[in-house]
N, C-alpha and C. Protein backbone atom coordinates (compact mmCIF):
# COMPACT_ATOMS: atom_id res chain seq x y z
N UNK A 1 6.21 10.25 -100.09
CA UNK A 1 5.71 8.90 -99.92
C UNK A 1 4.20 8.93 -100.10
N UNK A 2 3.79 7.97 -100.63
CA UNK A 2 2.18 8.36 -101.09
C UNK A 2 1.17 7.08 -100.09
N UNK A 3 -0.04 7.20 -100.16
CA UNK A 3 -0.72 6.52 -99.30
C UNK A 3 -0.30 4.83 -98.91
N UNK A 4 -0.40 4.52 -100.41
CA UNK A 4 -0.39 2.95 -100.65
C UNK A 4 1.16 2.67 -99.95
N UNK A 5 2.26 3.24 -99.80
CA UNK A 5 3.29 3.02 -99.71
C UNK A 5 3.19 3.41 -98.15
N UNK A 6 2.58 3.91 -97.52
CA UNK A 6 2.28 4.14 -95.98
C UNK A 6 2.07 2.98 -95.12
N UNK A 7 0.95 2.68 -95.98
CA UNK A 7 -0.61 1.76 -95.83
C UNK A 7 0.31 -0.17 -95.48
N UNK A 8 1.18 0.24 -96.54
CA UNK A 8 1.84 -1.01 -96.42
C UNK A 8 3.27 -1.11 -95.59
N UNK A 9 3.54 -0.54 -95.47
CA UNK A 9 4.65 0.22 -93.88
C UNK A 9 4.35 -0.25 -92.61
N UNK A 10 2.98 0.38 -92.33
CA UNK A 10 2.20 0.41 -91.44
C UNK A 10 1.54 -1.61 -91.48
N UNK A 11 1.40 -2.03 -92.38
CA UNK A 11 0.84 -3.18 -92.17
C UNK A 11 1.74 -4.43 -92.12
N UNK A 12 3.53 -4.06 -92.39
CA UNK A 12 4.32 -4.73 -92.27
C UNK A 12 4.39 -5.15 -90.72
N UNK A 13 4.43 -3.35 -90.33
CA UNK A 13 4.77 -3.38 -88.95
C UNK A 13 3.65 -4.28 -87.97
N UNK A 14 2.58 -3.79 -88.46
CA UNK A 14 1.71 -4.37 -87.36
C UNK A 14 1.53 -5.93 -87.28
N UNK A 15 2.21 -6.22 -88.70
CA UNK A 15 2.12 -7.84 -88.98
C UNK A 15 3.46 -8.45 -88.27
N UNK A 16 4.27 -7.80 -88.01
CA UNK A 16 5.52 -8.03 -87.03
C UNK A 16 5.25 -8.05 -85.69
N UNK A 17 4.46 -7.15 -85.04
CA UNK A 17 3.75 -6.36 -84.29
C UNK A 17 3.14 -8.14 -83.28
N UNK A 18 2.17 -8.40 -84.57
CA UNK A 18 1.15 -9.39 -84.03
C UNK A 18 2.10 -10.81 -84.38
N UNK A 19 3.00 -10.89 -84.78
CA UNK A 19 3.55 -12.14 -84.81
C UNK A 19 4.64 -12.52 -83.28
N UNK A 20 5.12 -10.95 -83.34
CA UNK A 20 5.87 -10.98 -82.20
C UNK A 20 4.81 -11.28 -80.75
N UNK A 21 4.09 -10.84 -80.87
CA UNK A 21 3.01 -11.21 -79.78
C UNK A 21 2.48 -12.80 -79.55
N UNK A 22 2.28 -13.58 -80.51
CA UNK A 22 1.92 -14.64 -81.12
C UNK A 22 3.15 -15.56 -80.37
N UNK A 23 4.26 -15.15 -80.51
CA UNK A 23 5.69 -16.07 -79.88
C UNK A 23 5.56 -15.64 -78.19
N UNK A 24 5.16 -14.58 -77.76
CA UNK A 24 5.00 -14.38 -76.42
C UNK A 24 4.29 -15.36 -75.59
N UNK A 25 3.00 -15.20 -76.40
CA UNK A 25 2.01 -16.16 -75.76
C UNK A 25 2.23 -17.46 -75.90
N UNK A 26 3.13 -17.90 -76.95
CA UNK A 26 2.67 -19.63 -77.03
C UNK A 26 3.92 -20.27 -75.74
N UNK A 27 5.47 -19.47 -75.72
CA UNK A 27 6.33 -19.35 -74.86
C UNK A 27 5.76 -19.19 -73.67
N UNK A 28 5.11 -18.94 -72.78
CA UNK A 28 4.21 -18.78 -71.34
C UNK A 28 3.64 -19.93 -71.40
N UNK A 29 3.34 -20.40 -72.74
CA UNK A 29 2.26 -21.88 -72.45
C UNK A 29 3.16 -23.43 -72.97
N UNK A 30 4.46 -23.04 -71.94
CA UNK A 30 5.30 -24.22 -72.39
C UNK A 30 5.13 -25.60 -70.91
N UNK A 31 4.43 -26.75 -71.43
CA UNK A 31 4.30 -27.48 -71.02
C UNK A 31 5.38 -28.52 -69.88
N UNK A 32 6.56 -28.01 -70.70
CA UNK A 32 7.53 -28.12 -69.51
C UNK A 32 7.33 -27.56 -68.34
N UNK A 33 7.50 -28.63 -67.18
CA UNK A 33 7.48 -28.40 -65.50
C UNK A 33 6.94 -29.15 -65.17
N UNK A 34 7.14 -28.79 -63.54
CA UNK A 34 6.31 -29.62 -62.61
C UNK A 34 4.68 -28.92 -62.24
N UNK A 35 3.67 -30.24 -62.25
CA UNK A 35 2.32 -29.66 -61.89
C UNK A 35 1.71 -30.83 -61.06
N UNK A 36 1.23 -30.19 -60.11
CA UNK A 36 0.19 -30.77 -59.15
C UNK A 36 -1.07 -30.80 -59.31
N UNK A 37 -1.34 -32.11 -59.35
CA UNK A 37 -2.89 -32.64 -59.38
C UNK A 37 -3.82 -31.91 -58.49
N UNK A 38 -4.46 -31.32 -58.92
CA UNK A 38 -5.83 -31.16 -58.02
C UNK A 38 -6.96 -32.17 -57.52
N UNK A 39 -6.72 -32.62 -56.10
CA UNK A 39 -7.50 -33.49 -55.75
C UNK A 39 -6.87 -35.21 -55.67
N UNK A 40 -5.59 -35.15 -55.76
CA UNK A 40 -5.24 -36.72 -55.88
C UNK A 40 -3.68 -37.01 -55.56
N UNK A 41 -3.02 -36.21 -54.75
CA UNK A 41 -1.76 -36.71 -54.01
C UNK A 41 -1.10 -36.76 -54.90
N UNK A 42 -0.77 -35.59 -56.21
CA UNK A 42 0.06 -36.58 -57.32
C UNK A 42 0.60 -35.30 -58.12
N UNK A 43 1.83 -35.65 -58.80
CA UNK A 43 2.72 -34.74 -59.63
C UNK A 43 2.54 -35.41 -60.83
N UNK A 44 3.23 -34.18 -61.73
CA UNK A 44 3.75 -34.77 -62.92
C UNK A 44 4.79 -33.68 -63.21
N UNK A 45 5.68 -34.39 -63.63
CA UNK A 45 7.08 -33.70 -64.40
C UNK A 45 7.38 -33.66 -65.88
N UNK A 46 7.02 -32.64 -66.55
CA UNK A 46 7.02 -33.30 -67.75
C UNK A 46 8.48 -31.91 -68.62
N UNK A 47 9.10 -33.06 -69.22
CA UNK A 47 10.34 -33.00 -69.76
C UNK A 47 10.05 -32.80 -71.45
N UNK A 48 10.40 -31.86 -71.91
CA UNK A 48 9.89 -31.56 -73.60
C UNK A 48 8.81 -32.91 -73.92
N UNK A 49 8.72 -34.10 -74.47
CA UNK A 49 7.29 -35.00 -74.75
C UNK A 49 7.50 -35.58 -73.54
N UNK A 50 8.22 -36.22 -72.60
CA UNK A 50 8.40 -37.40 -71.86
C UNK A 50 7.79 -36.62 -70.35
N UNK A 51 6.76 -37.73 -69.42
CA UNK A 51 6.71 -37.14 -67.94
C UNK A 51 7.06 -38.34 -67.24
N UNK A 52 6.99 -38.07 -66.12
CA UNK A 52 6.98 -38.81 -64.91
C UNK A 52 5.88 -38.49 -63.77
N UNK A 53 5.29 -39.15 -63.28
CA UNK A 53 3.84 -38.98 -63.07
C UNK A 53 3.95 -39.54 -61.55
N UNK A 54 4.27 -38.90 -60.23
CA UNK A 54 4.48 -39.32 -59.15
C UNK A 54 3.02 -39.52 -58.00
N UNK A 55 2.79 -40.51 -57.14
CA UNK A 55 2.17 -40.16 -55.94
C UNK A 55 3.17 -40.01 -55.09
N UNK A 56 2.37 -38.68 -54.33
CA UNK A 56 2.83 -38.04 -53.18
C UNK A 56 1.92 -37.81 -51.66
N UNK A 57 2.88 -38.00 -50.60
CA UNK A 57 2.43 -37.90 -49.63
C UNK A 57 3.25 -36.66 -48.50
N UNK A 58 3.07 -36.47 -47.58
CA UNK A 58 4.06 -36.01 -46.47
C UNK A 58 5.15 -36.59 -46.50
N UNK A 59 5.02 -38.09 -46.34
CA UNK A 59 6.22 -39.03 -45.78
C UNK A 59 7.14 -39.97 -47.53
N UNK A 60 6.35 -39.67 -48.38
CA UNK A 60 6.62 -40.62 -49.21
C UNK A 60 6.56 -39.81 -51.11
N UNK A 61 7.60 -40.34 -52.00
CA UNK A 61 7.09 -39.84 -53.30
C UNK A 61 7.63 -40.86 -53.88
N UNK A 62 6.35 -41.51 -54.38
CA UNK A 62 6.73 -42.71 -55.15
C UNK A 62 6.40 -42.63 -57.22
N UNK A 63 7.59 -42.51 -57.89
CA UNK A 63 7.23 -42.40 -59.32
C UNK A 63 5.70 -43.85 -59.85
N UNK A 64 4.83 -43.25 -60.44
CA UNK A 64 3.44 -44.33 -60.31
C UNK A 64 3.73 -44.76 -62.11
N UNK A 65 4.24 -44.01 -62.87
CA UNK A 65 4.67 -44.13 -64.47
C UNK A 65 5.40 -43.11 -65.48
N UNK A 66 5.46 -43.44 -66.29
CA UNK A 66 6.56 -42.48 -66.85
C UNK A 66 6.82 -42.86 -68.33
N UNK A 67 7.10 -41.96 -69.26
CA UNK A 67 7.24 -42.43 -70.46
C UNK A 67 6.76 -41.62 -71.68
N UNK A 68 6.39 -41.38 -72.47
CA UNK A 68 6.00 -39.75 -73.47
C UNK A 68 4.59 -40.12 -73.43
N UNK A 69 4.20 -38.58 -73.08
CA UNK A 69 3.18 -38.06 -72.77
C UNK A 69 1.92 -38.05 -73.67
N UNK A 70 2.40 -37.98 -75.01
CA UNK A 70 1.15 -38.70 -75.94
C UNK A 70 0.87 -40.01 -75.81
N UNK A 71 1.21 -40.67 -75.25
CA UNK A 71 0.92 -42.45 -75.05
C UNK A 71 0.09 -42.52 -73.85
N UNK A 72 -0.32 -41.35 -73.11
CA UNK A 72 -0.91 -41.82 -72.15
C UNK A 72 -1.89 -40.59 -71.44
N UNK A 73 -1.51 -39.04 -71.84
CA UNK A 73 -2.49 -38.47 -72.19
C UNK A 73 -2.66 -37.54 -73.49
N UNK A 74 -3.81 -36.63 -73.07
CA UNK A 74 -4.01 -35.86 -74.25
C UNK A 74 -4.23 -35.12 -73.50
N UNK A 75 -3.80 -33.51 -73.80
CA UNK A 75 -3.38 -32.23 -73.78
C UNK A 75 -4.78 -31.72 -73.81
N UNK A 76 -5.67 -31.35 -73.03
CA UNK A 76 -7.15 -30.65 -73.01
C UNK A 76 -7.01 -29.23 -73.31
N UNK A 77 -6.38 -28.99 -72.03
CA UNK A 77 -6.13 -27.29 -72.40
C UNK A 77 -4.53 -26.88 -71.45
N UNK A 78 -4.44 -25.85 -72.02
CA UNK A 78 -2.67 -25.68 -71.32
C UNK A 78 -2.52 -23.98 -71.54
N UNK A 79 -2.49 -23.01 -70.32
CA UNK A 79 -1.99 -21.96 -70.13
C UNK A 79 -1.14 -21.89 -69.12
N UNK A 80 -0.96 -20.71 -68.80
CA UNK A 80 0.55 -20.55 -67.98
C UNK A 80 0.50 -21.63 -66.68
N UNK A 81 -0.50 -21.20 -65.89
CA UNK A 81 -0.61 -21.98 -64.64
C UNK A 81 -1.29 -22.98 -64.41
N UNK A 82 -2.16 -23.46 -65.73
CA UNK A 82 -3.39 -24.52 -65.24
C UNK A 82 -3.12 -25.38 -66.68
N UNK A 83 -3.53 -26.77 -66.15
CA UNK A 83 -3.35 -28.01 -67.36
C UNK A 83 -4.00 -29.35 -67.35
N UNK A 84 -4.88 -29.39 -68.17
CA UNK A 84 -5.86 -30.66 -68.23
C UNK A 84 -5.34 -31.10 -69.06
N UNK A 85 -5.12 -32.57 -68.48
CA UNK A 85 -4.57 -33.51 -69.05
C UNK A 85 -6.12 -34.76 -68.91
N UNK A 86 -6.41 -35.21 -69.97
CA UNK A 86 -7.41 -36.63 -70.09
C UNK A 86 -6.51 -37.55 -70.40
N UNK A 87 -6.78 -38.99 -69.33
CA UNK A 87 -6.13 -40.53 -69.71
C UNK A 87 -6.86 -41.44 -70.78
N UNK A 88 -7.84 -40.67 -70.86
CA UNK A 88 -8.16 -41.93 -72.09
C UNK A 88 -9.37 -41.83 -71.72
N UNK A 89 -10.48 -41.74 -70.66
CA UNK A 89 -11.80 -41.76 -70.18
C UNK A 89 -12.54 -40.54 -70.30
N UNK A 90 -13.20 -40.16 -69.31
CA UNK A 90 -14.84 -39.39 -69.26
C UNK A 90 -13.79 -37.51 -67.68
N UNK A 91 -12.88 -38.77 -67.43
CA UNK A 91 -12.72 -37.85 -66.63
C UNK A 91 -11.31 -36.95 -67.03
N UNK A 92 -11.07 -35.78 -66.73
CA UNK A 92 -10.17 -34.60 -67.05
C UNK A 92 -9.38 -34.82 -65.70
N UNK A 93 -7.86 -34.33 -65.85
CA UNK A 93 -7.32 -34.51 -64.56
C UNK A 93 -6.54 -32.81 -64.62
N UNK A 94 -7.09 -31.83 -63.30
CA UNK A 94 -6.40 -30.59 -63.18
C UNK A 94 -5.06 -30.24 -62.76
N UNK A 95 -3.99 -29.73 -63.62
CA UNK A 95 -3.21 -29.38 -62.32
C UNK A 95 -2.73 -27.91 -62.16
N UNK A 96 -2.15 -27.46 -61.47
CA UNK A 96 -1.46 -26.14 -61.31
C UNK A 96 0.29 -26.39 -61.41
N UNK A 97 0.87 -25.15 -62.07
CA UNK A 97 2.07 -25.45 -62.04
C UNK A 97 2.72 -24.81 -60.68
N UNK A 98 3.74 -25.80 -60.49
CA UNK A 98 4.19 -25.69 -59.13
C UNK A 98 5.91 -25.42 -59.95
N UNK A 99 6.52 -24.65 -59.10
CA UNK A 99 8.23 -24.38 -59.33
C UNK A 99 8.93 -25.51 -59.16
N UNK A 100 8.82 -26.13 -58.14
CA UNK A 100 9.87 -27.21 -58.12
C UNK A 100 8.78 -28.71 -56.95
N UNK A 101 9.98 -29.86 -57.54
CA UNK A 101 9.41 -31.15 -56.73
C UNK A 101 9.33 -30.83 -55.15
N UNK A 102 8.31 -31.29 -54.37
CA UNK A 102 8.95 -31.51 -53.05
C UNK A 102 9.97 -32.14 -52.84
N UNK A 103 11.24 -31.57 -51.76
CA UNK A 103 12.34 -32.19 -51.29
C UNK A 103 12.29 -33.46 -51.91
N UNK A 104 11.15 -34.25 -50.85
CA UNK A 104 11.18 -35.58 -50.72
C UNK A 104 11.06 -36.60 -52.22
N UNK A 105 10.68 -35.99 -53.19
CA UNK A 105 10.32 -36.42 -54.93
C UNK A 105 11.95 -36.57 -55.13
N UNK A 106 13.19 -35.62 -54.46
CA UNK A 106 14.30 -35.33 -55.19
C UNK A 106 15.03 -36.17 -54.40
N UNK A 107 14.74 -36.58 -53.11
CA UNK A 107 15.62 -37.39 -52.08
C UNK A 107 15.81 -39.06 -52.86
N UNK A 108 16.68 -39.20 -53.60
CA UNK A 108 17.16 -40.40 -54.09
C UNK A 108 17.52 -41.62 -52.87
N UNK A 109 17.71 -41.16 -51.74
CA UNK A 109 17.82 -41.89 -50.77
C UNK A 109 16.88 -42.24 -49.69
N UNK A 110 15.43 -42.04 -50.62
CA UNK A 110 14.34 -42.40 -49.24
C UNK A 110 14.12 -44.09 -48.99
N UNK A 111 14.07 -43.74 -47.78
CA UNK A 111 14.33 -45.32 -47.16
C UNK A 111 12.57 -45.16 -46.69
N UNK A 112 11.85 -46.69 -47.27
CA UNK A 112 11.21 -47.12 -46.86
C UNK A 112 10.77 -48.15 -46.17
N UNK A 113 9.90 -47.63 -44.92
CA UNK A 113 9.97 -48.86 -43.88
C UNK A 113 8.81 -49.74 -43.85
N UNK A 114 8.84 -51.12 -44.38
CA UNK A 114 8.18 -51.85 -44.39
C UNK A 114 7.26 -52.45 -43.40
N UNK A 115 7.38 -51.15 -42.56
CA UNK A 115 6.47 -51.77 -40.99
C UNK A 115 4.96 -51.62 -40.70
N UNK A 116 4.47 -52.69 -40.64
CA UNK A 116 2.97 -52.32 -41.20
C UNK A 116 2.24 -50.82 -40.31
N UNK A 117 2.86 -50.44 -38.89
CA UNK A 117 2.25 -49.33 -38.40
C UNK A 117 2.32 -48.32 -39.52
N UNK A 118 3.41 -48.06 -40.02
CA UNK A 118 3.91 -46.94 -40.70
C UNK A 118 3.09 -47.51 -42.08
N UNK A 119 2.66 -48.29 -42.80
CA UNK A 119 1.85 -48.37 -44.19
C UNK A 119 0.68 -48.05 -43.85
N UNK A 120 -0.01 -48.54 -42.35
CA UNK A 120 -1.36 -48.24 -42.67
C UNK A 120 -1.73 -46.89 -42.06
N UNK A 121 -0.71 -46.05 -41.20
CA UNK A 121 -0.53 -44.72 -41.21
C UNK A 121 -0.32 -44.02 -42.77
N UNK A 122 0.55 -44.67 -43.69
CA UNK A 122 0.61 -44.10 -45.12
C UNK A 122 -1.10 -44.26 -45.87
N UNK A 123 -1.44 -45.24 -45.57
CA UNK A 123 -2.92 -45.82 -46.20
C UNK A 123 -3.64 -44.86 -45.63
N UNK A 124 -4.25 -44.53 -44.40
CA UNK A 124 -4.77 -43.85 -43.65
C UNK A 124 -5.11 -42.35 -44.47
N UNK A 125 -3.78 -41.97 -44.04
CA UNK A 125 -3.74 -40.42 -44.38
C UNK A 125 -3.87 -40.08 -45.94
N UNK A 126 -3.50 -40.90 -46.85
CA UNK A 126 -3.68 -40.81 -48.12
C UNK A 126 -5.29 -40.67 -48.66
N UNK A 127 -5.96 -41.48 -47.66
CA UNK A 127 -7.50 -40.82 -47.68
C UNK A 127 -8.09 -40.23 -47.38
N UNK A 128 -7.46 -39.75 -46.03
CA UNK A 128 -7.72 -38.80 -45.51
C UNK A 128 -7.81 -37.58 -45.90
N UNK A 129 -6.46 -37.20 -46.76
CA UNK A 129 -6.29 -36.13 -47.48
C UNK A 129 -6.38 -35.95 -49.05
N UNK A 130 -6.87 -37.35 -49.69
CA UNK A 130 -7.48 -37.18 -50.86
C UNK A 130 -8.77 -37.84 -50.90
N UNK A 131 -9.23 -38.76 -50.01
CA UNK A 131 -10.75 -38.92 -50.42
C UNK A 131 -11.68 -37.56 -50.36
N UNK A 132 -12.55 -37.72 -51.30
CA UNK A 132 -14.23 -36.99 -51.56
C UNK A 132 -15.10 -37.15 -51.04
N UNK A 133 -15.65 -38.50 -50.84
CA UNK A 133 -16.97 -39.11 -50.91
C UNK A 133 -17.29 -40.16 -49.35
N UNK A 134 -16.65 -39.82 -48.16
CA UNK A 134 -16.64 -39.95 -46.48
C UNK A 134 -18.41 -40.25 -46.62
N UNK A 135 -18.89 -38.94 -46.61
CA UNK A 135 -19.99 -38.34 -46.48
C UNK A 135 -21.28 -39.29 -47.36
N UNK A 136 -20.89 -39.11 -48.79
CA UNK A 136 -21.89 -39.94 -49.42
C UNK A 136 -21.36 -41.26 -49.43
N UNK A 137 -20.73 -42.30 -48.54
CA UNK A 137 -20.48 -43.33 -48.35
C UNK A 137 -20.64 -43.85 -47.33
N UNK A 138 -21.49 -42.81 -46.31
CA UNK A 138 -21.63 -43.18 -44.72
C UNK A 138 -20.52 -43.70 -44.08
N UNK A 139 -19.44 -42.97 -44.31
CA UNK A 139 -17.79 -43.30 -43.77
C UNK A 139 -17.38 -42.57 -42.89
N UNK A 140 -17.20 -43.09 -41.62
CA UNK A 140 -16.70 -42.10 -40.54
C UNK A 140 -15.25 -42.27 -40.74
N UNK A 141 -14.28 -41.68 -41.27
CA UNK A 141 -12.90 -42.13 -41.43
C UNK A 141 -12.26 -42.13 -39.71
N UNK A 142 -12.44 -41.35 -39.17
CA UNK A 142 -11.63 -41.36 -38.00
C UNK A 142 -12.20 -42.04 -37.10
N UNK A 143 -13.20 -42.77 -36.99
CA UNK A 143 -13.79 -44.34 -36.83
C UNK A 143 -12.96 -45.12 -37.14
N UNK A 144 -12.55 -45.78 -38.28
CA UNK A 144 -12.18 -46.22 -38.96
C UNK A 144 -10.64 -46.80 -38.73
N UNK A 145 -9.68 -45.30 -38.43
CA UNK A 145 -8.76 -45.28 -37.84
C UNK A 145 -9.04 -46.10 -36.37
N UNK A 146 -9.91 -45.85 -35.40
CA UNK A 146 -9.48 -45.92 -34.03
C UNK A 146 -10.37 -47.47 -33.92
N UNK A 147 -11.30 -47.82 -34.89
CA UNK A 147 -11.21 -49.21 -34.99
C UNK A 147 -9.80 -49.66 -35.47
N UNK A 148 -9.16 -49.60 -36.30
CA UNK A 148 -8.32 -50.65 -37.10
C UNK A 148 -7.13 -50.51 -36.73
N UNK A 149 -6.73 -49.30 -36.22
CA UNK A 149 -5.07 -48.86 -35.78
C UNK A 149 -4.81 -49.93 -34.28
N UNK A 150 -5.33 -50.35 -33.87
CA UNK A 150 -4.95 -50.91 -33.05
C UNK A 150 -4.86 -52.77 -33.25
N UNK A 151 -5.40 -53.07 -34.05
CA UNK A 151 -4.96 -54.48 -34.68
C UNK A 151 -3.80 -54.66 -35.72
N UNK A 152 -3.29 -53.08 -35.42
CA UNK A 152 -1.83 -53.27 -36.81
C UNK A 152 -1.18 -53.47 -36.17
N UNK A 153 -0.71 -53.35 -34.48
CA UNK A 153 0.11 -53.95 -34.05
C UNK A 153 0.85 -54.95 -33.80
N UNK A 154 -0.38 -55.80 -34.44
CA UNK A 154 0.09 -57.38 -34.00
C UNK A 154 0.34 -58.21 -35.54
N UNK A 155 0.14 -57.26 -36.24
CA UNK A 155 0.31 -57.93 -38.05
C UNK A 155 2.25 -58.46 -37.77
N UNK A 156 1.97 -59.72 -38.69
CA UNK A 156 3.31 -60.62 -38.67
C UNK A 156 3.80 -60.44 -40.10
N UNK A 157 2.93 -60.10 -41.10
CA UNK A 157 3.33 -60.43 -42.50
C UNK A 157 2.66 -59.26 -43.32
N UNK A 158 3.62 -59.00 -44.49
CA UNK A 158 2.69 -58.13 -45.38
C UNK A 158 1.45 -58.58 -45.56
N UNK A 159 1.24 -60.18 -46.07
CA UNK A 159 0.09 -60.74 -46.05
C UNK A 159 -0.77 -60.34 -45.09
N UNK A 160 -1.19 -60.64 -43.87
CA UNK A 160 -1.80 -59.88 -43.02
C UNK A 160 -2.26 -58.34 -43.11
N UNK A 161 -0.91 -57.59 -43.00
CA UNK A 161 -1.42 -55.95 -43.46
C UNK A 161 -2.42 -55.90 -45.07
N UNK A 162 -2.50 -56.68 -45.92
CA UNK A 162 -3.27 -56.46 -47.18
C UNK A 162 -4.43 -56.65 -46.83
N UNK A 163 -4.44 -57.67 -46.24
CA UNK A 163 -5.95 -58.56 -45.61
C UNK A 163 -6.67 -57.53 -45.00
N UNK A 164 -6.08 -56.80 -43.80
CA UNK A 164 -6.69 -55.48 -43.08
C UNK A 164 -7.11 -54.66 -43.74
N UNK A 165 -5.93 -53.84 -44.86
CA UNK A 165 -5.91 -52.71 -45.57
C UNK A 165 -7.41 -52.98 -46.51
N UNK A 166 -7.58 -54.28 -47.30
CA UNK A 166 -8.76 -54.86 -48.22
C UNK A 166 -9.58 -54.89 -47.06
N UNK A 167 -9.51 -55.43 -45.97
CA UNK A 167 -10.82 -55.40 -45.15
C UNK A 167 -11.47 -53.52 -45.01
N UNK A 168 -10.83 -53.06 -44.94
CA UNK A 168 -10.88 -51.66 -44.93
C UNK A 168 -11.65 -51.37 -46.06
N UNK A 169 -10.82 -51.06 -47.14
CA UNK A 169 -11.47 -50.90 -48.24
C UNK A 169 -12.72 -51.40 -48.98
N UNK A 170 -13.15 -52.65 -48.59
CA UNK A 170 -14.37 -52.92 -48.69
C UNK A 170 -15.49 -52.21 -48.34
N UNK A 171 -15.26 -51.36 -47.06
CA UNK A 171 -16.26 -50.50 -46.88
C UNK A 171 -16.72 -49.71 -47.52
N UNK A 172 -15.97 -48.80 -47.90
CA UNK A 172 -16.38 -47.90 -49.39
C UNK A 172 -17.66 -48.31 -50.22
N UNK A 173 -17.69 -49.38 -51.08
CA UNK A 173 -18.52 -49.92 -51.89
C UNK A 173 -18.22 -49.25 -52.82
N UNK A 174 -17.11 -49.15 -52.96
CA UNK A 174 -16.48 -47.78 -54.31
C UNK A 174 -15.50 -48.68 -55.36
N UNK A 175 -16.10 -48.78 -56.71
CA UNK A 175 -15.23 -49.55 -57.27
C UNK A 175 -13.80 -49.00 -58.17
N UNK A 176 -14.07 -47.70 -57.56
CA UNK A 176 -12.86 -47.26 -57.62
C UNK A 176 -11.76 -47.56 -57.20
N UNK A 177 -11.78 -48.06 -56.09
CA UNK A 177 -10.77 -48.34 -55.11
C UNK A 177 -10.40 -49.95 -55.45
N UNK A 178 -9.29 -50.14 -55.38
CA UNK A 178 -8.27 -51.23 -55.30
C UNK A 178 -7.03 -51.05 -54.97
N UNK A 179 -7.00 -52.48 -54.07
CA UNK A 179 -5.14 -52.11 -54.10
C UNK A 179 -4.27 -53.12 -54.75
N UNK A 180 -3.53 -52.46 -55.46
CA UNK A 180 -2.78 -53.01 -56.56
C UNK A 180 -1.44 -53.75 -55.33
N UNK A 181 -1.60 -55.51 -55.60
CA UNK A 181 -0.74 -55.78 -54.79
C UNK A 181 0.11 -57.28 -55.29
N UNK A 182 0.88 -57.71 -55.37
CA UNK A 182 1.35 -59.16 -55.83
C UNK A 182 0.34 -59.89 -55.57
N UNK A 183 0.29 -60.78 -57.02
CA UNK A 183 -0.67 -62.51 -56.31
C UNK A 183 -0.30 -63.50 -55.46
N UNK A 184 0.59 -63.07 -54.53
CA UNK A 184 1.37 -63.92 -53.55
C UNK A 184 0.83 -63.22 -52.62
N UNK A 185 0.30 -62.01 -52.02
CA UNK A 185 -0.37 -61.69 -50.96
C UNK A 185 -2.11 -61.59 -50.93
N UNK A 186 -2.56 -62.20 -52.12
CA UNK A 186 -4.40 -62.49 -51.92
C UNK A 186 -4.36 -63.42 -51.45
C-alpha cells in the first residue's frame, strides 16, 4: 500500500471520526423539554417546534401561552442545560433544563379558589419570590403585606380584590407591572 493510499484511509476515517462527533453534539442540544426561567416563576415545555409557556407558583400552574415557538421566540443560544430564548425586545429570557413539570403543572384537576384571602396570598408571594427591585423602589414588601392582608378580609367582590391588588401595585412606580384583568372589573 503506498503513501497516497494511506493518507486517504486515514482521512476517510477521521472524516467519519469528526462527523460522528458532529451528531453527538448537536443530539445533547435538543431543544425538546422542560426549562425553568431564571428569575420569573415560569416554565416552558417545548415539544419538537410547539411550547407551552406556564406561570408557576407553590400553590398554582397556570399555562400563560402556547403555540410554535418561532412565532414568539427566537432561539439565542441552546446547549445541553442552558437556553436563551428573546420575545421580540432588548431583553433575553434564561432557563435551565429541568427533567420533569412540577406535580402541580401535571395535576389536570387543580381546583382554584376564588377567595380573595387565597389570591392576594397568590399575589403576595409571587413577588415576593420573583420581584428584584424592593430595594431600588423603597418597597418594604413585608410592610406591605401586614398593611393590606388585613383589609382582604372584608373584600365582597373580585371587583374589590383588583381595586386593592392595583392599589398595591401602584406603589412600585414600575411600568412594568400590570394586572391583566376583564373591563368589567376597572
Amino acid at each position: 500500500m503506498n503513501y497516497r493510499n494511506i493518507l486517504k484511509i486515514n482521512s476517510i476515517i477521521l472524516f467519519s471520526i469528526l462527523i460522528s462527533c458532529e451528531q453527538k453534539v448537536s443530539n445533547s442540544n435538543d431543544i425538546s423539554g422542560i426549562w425553568t426561567q431564571v428569575g420569573y416563576g415560569r416554565l416552558i415545555e417545548i415539544q419538537d417546534s410547539s411550547y407551552i409557556y406556564y406561570n408557576t407558583s407553590e400553590s398554582s400552574c397556570l399555562p400563560l401561552a402556547e403555540g410554535e415557538l418561532k412565532d414568539r421566540f427566537t432561539v439565542v443560544k441552546l446547549d445541553k442545560d442552558t437556553l436563551i430564548l428573546n420575545p421580540g425586545g432588548i431583553v433575553d429570557y434564561q432557563f435551565h433544563r429541568t427533567q420533569e413539570l412540577p406535580r402541580i403543572c401535571s395535576n389536570d384537576k387543580q381546583v382554584f379558589d376564588n377567595n380573595p384571602v387565597v389570591n392576594f396570598e397568590e399575589f403576595w408571594n409571587t413577588f415576593n419570590n420573583n420581584y428584584a427591585f424592593f430595594e431600588e423602589r423603597d418597597i418594604d414588601w413585608d410592610k406591605i403585606y401586614q398593611q393590606y392582608h388585613p383589609r382582604v378580609d372584608s373584600i365582597q367582590s373580585d371587583r374589590e380584590l383588583y381595586k386593592l391588588l392595583d392599589e398595591i401595585s401602584q406603589k412600585f412606580r414600575d411600568g412594568h407591572i400590570k394586572l391583566d384583568v376583564p373591563d368589567s372589573l376597572r
